[in-house]
N, C-alpha and C. Protein backbone atom coordinates (compact mmCIF):
# COMPACT_ATOMS: atom_id res chain seq x y z
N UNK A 1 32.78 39.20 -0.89
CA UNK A 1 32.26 37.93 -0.45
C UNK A 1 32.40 37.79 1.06
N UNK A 2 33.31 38.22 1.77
CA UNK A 2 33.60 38.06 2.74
C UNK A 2 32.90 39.07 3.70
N UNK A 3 32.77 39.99 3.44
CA UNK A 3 31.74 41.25 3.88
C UNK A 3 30.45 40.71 3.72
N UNK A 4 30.26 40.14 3.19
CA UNK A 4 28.50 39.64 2.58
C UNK A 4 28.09 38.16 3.73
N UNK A 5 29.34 37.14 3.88
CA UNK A 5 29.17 36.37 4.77
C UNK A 5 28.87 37.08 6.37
N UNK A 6 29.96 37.79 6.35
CA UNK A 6 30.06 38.61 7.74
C UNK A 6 28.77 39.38 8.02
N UNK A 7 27.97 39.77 6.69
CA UNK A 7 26.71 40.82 7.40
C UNK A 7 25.24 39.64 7.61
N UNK A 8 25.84 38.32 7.24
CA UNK A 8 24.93 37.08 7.13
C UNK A 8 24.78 36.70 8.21
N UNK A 9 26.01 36.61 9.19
CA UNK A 9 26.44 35.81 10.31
C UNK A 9 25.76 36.65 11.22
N UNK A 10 26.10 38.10 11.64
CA UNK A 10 25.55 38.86 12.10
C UNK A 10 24.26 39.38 12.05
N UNK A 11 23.27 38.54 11.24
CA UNK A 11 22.16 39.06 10.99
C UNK A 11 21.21 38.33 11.70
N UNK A 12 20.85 38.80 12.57
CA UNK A 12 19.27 38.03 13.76
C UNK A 12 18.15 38.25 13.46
N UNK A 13 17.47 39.55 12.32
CA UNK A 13 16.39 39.64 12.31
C UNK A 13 15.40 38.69 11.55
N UNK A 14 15.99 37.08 11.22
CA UNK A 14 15.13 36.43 11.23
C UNK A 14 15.13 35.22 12.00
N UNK A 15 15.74 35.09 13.11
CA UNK A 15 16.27 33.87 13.91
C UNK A 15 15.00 33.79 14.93
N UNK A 16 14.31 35.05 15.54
CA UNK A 16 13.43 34.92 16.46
C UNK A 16 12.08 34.35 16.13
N UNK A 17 11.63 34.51 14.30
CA UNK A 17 10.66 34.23 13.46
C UNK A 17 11.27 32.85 13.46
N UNK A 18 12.15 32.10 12.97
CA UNK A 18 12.05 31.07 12.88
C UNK A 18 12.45 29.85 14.33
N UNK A 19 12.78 30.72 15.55
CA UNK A 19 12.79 30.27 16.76
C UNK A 19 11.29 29.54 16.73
N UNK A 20 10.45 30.44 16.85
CA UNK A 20 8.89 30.64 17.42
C UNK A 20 8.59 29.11 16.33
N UNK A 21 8.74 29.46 15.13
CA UNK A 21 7.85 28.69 14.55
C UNK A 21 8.56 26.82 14.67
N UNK A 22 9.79 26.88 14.72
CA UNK A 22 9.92 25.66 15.17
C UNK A 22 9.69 25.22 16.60
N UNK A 23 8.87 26.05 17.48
CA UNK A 23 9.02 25.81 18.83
C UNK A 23 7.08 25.49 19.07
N UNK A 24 6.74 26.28 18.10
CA UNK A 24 5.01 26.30 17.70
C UNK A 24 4.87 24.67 17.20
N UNK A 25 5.69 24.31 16.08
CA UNK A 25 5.62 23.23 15.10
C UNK A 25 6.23 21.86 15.55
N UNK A 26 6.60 22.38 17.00
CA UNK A 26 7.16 20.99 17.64
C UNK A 26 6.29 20.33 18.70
N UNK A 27 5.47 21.56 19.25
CA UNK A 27 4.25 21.52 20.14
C UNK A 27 3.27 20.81 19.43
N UNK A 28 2.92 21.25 18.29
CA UNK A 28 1.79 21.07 16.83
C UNK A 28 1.88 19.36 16.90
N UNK A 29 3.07 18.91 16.48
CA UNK A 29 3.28 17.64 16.12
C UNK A 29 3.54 16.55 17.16
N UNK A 30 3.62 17.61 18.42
CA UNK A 30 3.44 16.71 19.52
C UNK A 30 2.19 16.29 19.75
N UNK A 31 1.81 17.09 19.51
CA UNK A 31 0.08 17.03 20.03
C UNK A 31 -1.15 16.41 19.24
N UNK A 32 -0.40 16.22 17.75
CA UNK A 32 -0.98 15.43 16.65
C UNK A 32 -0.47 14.01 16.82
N UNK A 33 0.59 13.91 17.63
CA UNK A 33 0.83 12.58 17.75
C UNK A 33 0.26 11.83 18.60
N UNK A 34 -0.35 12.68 19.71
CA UNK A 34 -0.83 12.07 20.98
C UNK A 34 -2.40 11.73 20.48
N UNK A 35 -3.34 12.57 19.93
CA UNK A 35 -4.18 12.96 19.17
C UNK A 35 -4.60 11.85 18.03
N UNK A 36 -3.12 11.33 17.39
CA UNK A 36 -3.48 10.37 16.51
C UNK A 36 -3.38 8.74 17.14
N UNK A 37 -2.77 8.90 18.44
CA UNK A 37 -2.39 7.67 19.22
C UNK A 37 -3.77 7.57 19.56
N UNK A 38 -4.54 8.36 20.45
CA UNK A 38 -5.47 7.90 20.98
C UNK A 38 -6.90 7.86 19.83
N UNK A 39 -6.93 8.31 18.27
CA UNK A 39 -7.92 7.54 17.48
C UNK A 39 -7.38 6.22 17.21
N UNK A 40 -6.01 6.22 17.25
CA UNK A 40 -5.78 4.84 16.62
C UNK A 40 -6.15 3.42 17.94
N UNK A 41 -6.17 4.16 19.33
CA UNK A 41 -6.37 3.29 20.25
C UNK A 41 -8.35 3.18 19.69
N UNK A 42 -8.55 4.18 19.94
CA UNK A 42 -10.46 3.83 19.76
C UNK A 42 -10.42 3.01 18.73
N UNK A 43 -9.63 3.34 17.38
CA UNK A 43 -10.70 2.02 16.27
C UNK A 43 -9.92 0.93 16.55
N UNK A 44 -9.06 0.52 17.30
CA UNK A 44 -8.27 -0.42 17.37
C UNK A 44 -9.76 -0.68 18.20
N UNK A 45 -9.93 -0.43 19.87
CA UNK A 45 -11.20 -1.03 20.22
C UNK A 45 -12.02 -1.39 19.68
N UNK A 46 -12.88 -0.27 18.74
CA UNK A 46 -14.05 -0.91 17.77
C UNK A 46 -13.92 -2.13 17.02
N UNK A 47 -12.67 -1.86 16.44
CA UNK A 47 -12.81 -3.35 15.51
C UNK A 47 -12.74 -4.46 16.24
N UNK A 48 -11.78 -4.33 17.70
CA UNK A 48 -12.73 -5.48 18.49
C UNK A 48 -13.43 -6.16 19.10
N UNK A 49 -14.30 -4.76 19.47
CA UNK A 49 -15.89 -5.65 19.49
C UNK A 49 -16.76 -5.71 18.23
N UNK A 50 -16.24 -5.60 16.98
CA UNK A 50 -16.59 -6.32 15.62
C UNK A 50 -16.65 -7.53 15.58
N UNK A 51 -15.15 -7.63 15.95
CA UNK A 51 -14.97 -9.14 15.91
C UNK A 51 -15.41 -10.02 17.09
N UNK A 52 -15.23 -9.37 18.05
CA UNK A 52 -16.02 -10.22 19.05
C UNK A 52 -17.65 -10.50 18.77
N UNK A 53 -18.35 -9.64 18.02
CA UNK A 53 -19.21 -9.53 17.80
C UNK A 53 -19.64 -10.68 16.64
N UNK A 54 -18.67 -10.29 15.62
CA UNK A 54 -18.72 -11.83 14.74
C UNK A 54 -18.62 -13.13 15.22
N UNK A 55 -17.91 -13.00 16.49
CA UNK A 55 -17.37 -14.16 17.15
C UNK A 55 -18.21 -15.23 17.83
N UNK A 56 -19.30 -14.59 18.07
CA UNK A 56 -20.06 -14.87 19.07
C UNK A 56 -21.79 -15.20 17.65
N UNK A 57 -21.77 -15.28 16.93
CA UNK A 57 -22.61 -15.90 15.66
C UNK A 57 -22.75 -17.10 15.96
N UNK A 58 -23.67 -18.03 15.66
CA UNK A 58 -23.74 -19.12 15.65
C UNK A 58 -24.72 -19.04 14.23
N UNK A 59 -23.80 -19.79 13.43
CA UNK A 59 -24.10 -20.42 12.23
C UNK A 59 -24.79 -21.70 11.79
N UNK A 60 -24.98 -22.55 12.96
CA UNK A 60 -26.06 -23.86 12.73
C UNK A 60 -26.97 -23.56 11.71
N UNK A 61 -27.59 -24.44 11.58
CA UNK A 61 -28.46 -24.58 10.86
C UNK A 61 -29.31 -26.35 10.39
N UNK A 62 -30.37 -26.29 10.38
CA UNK A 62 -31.00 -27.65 9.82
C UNK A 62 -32.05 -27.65 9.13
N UNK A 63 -32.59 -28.34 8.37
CA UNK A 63 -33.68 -28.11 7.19
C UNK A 63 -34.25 -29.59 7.23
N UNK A 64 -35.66 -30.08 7.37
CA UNK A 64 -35.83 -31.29 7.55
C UNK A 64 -36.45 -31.77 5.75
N UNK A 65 -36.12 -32.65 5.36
CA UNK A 65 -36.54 -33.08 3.81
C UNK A 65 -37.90 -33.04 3.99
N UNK A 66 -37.98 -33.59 2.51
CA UNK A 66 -39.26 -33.68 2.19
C UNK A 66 -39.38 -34.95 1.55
N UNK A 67 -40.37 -35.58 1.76
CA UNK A 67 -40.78 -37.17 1.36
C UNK A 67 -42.21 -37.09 0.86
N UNK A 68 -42.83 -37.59 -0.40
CA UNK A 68 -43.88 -37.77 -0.87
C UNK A 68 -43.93 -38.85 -1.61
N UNK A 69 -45.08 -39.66 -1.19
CA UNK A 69 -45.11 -41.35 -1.92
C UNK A 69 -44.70 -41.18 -3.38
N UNK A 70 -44.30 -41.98 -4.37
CA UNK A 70 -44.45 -42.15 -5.48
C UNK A 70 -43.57 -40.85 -6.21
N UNK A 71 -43.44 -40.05 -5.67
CA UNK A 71 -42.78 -38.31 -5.98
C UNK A 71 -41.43 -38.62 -5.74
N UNK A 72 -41.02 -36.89 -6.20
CA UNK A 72 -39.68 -36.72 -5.68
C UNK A 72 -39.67 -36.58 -4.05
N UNK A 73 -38.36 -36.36 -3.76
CA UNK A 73 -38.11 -36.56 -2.02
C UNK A 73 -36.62 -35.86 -2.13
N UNK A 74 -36.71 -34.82 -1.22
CA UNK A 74 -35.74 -34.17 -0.61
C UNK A 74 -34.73 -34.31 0.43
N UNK A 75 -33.57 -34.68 0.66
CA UNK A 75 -33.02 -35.20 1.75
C UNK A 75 -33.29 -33.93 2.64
N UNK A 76 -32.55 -33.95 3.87
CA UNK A 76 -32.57 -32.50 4.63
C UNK A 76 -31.22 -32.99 5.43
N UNK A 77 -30.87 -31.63 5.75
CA UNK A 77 -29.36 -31.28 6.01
C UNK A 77 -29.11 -30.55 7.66
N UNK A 78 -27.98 -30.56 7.72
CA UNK A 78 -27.45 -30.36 8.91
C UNK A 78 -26.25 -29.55 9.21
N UNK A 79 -26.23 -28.16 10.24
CA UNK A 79 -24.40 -28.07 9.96
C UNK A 79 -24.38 -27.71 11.64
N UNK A 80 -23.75 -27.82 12.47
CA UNK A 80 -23.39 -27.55 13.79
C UNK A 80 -21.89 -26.74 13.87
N UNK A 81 -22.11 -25.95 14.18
CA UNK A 81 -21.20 -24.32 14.13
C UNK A 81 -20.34 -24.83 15.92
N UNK A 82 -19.26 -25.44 15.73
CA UNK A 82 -18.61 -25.86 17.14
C UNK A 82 -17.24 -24.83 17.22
N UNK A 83 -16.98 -24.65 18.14
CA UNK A 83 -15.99 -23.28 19.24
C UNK A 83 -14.61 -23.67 17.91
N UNK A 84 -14.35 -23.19 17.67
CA UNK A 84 -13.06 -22.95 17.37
C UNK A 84 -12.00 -21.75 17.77
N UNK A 85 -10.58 -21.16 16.97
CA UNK A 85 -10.33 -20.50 17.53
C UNK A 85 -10.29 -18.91 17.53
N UNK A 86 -11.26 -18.59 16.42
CA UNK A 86 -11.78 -17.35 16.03
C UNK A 86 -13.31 -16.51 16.93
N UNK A 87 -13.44 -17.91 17.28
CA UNK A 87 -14.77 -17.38 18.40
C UNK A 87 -13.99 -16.91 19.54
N UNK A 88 -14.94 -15.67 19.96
CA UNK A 88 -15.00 -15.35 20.65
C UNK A 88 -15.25 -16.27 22.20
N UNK A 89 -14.73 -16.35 22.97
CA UNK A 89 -15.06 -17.48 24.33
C UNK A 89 -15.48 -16.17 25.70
N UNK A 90 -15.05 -14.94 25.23
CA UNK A 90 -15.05 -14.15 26.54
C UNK A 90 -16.86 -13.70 26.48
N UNK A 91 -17.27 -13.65 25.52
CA UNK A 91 -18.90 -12.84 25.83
C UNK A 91 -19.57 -14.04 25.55
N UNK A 92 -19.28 -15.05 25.13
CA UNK A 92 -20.31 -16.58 25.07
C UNK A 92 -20.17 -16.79 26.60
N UNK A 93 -21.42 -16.65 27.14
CA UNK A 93 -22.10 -17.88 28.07
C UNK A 93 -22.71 -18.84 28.28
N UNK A 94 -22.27 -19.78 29.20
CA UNK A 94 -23.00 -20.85 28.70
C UNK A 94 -24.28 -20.56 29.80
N UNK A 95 -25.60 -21.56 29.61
CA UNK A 95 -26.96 -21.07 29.97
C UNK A 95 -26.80 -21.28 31.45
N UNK A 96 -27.71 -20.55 32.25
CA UNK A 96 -27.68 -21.25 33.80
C UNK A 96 -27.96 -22.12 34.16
N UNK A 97 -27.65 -23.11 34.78
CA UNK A 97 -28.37 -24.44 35.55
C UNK A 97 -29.33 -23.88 36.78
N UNK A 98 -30.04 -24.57 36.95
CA UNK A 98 -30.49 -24.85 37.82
C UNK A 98 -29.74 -24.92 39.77
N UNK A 99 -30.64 -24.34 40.54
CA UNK A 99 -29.48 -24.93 41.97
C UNK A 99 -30.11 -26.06 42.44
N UNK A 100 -29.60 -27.27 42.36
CA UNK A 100 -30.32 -28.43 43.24
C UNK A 100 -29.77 -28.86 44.26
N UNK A 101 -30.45 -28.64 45.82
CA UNK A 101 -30.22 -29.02 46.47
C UNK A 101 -30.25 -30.13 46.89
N UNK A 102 -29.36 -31.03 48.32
CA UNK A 102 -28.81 -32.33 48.34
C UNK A 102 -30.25 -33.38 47.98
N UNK A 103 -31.35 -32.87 48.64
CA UNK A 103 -32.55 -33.46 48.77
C UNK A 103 -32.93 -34.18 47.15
N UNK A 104 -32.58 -33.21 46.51
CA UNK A 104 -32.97 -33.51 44.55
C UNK A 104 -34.21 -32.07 44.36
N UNK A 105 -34.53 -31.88 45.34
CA UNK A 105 -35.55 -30.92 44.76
C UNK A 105 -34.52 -29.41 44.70
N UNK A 106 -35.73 -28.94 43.63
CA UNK A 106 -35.21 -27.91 43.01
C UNK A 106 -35.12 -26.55 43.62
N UNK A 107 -34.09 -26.08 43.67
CA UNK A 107 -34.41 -25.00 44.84
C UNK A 107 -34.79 -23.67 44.41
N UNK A 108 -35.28 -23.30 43.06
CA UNK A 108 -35.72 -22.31 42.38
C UNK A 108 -37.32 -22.72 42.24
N UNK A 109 -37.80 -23.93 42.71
CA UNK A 109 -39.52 -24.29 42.43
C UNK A 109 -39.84 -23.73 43.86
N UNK A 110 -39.51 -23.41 44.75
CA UNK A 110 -39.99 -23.67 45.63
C UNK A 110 -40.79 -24.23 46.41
N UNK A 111 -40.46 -25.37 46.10
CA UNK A 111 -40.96 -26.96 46.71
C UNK A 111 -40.18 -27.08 47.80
């Protein structure tokens, strides 16, 4: 037993095989980590211009009734889609004005 430990201890011809491969497999998993950081950064982006993308929907809507003498008659409806805090505020713009100068006239007519 003791001869058998001793020719164990002394034995290198597999230390350089398993040098390499933990030195291969540490590189490997470095590099899968960096690799998996930066897909996880891209769909992290995508999904938010998904959502910005959802964000920026406007859901209004209106339907005007219908009225006929003596008949049936349809009311008509209404819904106004206002900012809350799931919208998006960074890609909504609001429309351009106009530049009016002090005079009142418009300084885009060129009047």
């Amino acid at each position: 037993m003791l001869r058998s430990g001793k020719m164990l201890w002394q034995d290198e011809a597999g230390f350089v095989l398993s040098a390499e491969l933990v030195l291969v497999m540490t590189v490997a998993v470095l590099a899968m980590v960096v690799g998996l950081h930066a897909v996880a950064k891209a769909v992290t982006t995508e999904l938010n211009d998904v959502a910005n993308a959802f964000g920026t929907l406007d859901q209004s809507f209106s339907y005007k009734g219908l009225v006929k003498a003596h008949h049936a008659s349809v009311a008509g409806a209404a819904f106004i889609d206002r900012a809350d805090d799931c919208d998006c505020t960074v890609i909504i713009q609001p429309a351009p004005r106009p530049k009016v100068d002090h005079s009142g006239w418009m300084a885009e007519n060129g009047d």
